[in-house]
Protein backbone atom coordinates (compact mmCIF):
# COMPACT_ATOMS: atom_id res chain seq x y z
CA UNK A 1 -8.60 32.04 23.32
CA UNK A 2 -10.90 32.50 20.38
CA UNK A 3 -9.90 32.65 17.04
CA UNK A 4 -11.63 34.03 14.05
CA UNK A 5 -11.90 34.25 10.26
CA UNK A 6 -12.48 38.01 9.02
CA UNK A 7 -14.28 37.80 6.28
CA UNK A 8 -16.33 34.76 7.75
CA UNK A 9 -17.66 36.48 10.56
CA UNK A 10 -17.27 33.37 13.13
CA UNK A 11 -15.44 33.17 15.83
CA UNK A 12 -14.44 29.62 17.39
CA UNK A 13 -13.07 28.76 21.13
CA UNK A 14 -11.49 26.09 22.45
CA UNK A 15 -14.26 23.63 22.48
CA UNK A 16 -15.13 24.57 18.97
CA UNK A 17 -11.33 23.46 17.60
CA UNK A 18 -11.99 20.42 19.68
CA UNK A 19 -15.72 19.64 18.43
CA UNK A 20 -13.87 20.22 14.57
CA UNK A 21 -10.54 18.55 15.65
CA UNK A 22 -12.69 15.50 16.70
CA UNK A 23 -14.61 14.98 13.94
CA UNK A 24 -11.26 15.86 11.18
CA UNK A 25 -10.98 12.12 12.48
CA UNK A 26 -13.89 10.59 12.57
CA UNK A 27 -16.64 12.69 10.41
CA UNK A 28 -19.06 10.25 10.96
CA UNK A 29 -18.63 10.15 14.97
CA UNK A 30 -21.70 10.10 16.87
CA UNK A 31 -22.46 12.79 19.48
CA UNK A 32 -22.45 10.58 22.15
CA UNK A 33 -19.17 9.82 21.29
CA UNK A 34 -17.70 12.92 20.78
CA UNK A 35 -19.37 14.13 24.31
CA UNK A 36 -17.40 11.34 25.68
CA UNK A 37 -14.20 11.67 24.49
CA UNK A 38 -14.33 15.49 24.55
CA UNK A 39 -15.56 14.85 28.31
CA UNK A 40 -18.84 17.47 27.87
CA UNK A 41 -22.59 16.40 27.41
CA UNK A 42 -24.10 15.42 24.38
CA UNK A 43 -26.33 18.76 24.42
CA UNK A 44 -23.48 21.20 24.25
CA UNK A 45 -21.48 19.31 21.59
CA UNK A 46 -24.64 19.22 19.68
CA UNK A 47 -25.09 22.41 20.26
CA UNK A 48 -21.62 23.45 19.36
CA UNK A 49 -21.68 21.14 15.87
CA UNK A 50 -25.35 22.76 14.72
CA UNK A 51 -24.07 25.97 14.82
CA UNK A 52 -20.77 24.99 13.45
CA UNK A 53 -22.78 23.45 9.71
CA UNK A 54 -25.51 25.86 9.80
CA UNK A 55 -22.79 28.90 10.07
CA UNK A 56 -21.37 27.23 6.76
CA UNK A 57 -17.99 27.46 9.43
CA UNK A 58 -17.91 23.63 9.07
CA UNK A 59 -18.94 21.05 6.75
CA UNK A 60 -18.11 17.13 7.00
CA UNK A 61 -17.92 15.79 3.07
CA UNK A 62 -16.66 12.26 1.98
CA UNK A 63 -13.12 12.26 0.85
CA UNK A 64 -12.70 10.25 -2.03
CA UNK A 65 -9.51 7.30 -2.34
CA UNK A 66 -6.32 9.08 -2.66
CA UNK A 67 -5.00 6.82 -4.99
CA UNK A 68 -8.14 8.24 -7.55
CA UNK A 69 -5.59 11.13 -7.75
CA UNK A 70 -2.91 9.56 -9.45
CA UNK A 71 -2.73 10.78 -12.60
CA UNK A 72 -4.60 13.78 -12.34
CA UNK A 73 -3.09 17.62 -12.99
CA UNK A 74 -1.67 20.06 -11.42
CA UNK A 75 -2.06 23.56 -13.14
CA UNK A 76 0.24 26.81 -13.01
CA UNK A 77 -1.67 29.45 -14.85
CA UNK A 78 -0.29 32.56 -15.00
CA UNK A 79 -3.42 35.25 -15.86
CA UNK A 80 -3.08 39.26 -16.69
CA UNK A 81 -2.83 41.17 -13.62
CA UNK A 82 -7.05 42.53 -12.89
CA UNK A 83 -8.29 38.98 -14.50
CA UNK A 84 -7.50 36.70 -11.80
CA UNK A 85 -10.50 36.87 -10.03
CA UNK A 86 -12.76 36.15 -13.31
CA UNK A 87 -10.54 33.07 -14.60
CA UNK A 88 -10.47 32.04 -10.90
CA UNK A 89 -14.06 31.51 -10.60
CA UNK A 90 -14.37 29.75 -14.49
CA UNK A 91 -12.13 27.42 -13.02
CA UNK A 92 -14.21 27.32 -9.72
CA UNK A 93 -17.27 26.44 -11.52
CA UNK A 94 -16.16 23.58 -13.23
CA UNK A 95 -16.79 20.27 -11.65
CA UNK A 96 -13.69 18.67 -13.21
CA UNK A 97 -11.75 21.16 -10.66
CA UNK A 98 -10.86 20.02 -7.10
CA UNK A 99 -9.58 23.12 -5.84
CA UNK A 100 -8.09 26.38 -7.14
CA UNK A 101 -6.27 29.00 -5.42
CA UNK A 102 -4.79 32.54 -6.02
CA UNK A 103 -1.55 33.20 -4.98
CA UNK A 104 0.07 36.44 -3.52
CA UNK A 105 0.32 38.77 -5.77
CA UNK A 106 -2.70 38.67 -8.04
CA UNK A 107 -0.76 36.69 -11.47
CA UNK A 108 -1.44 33.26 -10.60
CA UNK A 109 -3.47 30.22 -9.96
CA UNK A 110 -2.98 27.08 -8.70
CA UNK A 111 -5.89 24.48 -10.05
CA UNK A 112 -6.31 20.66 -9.51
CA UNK A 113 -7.50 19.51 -12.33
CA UNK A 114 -9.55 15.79 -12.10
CA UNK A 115 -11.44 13.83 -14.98
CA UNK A 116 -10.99 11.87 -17.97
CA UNK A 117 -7.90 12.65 -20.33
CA UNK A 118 -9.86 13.68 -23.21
CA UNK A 119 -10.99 16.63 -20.78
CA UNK A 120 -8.09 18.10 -19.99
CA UNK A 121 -6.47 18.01 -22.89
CA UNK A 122 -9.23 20.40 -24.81
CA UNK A 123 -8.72 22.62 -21.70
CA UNK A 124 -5.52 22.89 -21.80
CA UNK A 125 -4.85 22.53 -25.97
CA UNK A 126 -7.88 24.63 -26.61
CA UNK A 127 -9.71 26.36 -23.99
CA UNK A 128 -6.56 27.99 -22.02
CA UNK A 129 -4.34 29.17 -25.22
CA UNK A 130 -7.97 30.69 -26.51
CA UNK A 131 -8.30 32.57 -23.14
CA UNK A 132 -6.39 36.12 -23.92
CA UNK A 133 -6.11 36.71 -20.03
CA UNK A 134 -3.88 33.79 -19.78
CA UNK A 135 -0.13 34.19 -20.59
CA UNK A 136 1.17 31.06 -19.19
CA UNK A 137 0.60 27.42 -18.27
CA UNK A 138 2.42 24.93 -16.50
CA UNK A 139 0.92 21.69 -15.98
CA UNK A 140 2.16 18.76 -14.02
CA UNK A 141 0.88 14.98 -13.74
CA UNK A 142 0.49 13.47 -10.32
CA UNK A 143 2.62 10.52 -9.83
CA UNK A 144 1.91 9.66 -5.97
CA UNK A 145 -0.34 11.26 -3.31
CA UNK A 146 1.93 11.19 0.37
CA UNK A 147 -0.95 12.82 2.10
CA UNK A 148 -4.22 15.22 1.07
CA UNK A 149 -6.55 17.31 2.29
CA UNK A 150 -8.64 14.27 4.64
CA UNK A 151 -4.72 13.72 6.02
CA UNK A 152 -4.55 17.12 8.37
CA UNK A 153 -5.17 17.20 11.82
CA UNK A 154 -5.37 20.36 13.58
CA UNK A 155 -2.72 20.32 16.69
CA UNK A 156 -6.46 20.22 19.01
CA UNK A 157 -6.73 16.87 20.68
CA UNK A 158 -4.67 15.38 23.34
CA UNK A 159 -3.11 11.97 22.10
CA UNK A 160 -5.16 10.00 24.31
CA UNK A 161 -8.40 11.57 22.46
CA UNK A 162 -7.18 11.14 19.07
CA UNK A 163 -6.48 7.22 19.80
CA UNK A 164 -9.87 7.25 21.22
CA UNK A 165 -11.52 8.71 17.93
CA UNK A 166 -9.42 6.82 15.42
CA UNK A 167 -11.37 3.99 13.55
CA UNK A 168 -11.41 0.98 14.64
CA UNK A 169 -10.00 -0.27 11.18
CA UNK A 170 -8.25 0.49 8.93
CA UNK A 171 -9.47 -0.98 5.61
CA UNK A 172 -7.83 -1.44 2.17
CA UNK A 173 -9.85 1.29 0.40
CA UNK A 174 -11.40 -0.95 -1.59
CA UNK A 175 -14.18 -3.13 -2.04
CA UNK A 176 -16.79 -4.95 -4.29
CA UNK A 177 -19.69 -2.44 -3.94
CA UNK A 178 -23.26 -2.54 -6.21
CA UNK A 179 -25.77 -0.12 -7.02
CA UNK A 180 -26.98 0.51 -3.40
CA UNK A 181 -23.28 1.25 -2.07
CA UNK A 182 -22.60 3.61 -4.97
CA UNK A 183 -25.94 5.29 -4.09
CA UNK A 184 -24.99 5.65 -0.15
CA UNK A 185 -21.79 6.88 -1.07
CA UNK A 186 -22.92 9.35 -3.49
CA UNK A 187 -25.44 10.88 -1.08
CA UNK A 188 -22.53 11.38 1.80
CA UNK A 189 -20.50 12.88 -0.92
CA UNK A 190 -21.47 15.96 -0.21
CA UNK A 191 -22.58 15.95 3.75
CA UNK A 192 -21.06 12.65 5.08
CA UNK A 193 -22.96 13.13 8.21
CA UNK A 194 -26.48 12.21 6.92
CA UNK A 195 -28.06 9.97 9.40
CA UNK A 196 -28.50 6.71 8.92
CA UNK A 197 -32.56 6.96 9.14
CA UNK A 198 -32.14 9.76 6.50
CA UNK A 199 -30.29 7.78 4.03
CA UNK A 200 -32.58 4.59 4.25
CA UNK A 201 -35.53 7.51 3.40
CA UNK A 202 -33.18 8.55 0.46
CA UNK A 203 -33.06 5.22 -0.60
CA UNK A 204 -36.02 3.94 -0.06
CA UNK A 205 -33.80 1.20 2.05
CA UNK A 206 -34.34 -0.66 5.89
CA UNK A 207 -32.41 1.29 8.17
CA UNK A 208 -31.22 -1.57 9.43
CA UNK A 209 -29.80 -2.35 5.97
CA UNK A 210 -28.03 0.91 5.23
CA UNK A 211 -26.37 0.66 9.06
CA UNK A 212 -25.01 -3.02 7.81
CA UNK A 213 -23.98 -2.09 4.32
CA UNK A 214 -22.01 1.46 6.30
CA UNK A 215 -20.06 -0.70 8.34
CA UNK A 216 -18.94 -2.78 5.60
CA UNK A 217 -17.92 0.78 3.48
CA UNK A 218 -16.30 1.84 6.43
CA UNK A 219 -14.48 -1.55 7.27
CA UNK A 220 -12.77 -1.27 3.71
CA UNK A 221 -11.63 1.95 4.26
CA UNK A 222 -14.25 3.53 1.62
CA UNK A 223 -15.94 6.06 3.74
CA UNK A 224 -12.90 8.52 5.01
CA UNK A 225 -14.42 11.94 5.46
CA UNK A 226 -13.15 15.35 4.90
CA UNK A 227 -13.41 18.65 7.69
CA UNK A 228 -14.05 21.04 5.58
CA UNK A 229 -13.06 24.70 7.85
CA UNK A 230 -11.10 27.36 7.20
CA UNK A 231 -7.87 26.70 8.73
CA UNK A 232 -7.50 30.51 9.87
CA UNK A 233 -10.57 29.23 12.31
CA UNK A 234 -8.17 26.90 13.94
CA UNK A 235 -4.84 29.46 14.13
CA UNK A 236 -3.06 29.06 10.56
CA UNK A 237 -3.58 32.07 9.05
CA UNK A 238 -0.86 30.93 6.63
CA UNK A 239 -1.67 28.92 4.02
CA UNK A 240 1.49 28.09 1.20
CA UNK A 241 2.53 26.14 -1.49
CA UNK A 242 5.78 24.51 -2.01
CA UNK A 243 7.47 23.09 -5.44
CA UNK A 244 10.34 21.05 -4.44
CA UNK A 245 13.27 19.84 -6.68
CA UNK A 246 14.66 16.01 -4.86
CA UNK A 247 17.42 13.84 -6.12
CA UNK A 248 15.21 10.61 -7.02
CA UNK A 249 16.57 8.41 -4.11
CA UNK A 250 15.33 10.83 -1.76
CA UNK A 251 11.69 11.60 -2.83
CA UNK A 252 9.81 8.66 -1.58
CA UNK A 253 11.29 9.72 2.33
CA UNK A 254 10.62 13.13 1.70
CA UNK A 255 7.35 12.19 0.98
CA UNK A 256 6.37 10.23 3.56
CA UNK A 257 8.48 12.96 6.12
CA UNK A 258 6.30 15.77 4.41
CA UNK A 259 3.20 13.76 4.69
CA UNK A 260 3.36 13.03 9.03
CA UNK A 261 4.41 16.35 9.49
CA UNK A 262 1.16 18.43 11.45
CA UNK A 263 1.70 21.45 9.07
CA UNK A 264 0.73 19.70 6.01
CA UNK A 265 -2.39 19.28 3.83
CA UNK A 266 -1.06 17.65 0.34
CA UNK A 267 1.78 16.36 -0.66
CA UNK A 268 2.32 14.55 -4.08
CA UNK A 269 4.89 13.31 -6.33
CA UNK A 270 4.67 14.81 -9.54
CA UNK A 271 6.24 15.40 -13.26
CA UNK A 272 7.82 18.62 -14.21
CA UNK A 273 10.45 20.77 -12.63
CA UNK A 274 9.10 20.40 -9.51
CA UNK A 275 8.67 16.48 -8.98
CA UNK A 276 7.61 17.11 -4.88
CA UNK A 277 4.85 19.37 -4.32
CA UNK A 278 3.23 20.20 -0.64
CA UNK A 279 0.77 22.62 0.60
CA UNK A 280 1.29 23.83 3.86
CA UNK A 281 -0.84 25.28 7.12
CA UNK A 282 1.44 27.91 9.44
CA UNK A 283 0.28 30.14 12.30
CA UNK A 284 2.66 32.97 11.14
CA UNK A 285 5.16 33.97 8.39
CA UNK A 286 7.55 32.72 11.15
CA UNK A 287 7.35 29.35 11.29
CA UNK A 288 6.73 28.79 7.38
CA UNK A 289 10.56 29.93 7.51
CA UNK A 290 10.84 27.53 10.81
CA UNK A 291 9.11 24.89 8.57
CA UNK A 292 11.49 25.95 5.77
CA UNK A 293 14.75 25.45 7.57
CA UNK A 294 14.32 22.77 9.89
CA UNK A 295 12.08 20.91 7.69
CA UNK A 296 13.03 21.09 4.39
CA UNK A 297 16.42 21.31 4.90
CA UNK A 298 17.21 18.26 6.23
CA UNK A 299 15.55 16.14 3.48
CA UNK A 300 17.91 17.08 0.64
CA UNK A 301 15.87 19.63 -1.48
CA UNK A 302 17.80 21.40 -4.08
CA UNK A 303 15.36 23.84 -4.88
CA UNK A 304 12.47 25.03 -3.39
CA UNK A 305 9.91 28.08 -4.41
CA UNK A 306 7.33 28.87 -2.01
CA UNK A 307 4.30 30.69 -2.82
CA UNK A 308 2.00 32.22 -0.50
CA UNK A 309 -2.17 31.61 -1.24
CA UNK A 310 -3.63 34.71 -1.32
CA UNK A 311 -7.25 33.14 -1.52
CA UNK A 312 -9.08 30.25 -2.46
CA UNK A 313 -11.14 29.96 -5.13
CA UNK A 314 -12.35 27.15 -4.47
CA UNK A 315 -11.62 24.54 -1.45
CA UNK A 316 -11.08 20.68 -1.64
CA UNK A 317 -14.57 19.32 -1.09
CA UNK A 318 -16.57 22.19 -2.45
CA UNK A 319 -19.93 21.34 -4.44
């Protein structure tokens, strides 16, 4: 079965999912490895992956610690019906701005908002009120990230593959790095597939050097990678968010419940009237209620509003 994204124009089959499910795991996987494990030769997974990046269908970017997102914002803006698009993409363009979607209905957009204190509050004490398209703002402070967007794993892979992929180890996240670690890092920001030949060009570095000083990254945890694909490629053509209301003794297991379930992409404790807040991958309208019922309910939500992305604006891991 092939599945496709209308307005992207590419259509993916099973080997496809598997080549992206694959490397949702392990970005950095060679494609010897993923021949291997995927049992098909190197030349058709390479194959496969070229025209997967150089369709724009796929790209592999370095997913930053999600403990940096403690602290940062989570924006409600409420915009004139006509002017969504326009504030959508000023949001979009700024590089404080981890993602922003529009949701159903044309009056709202959701923005994750990163960067220094001092930054958000002129944007949101200054910029927003001065903005005459905007009518309202909620904002609310992340307390705890449960899972994000480098968490979810599309339902692709038997287990027996995904143990196979899985790093070796799993690191702290952290580690004492210098000036030649922050450079490496920086350049597999934004494609965290660069070879290691091409990054010892880029930084003027042995090869042998930059393979070592990888390892180490990876060891600590410090290089996790992020799939970026549009998830109606791989069969969700539902994509929703979900502002929860918990008693307090119940949000940390909600969490973590939220967080291992195969539907989700973020989940974070937050501040506000909503203190969980998840974002969600479905096949259909279906089993969002499925996920609804049989999910939610059983982890003592009092209130839950769901709200359906219409579009996104801008996707975790965009430049």
């Amino acid at each position: 079965m092939n599945t496709r994204a209308a307005d992207s124009g590419v259509t993916l089959d099973a080997l496809d999912r598997s080549v992206v499910g694959a490397l949702q795991i392990d970005g950095r996987a060679e494609i010897s490895r993923l021949a291997a494990v995927l049992e098909v030769s190197p030349r058709t997974v390479a194959r496969r992956l070229n025209r997967l990046l150089h369709t724009g269908a796929l790209r592999i970017v370095r997913a930053a610690d999600p403990a940096q997102a403690i602290g940062s914002t989570v924006l409600r803006v409420r915009v004139l019906r006509g002017k969504v698009d326009t504030i959508a993409q000023s949001f979009a363009r700024r590089p404080d701005v981890l993602t922003a979607d529009i949701v159903l209905g044309g009056e709202e957009i959701n923005v994750v908002l990163t960067g220094s204190p001092l930054t958000r509050d002129r944007l949101l004490h200054h910029q927003l009120p001065a903005t005459g398209a905007i009518t309202a703002t909620t904002a609310h402070s992340v307390l705890h990230v449960f899972a994000d967007a480098a968490h979810w794993r599309a339902d692709v892979l038997t287990p027996d593959q995904v143990c196979a992929l899985a790093p070796a180890h799993a690191g702290s996240g952290t580690c004492a790095t210098d000036a030649l670690d922050d450079r490496l890092l920086e350049h597999l920001r934004r494609d965290a597939r660069l070879p290691h030949a091409t990054l010892a060009q880029l930084t003027g570095t042995p090869e042998s050097t930059v393979r070592r000083r990888l390892r180490r990254l990876a060891d600590a945890g410090m290089l996790r990678t992020h799939a970026v694909v549009d998830p109606r490629l791989l069969g969700m053509d539902i994509d929703a968010a979900l502002w929860l209301q918990l008693p307090p003794a119940r949000l940390r297991e909600a969490g973590r419940t939220l967080a291992a379930h195969p539907h989700t992409h973020a989940v974070a404790a937050t501040t506000g009237p909503a203190n969980l807040i998840a974002a969600v991958y479905c096949p259909d309208l279906a089993s969002l209620y499925t996920f609804t019922t049989d999910v939610l309910g059983p982890l003592g939500v009092t209130s839950a509003e769901t709200a359906i992305i219409a579009r996104t604006a801008k996707p975790v891991g965009a430049p």
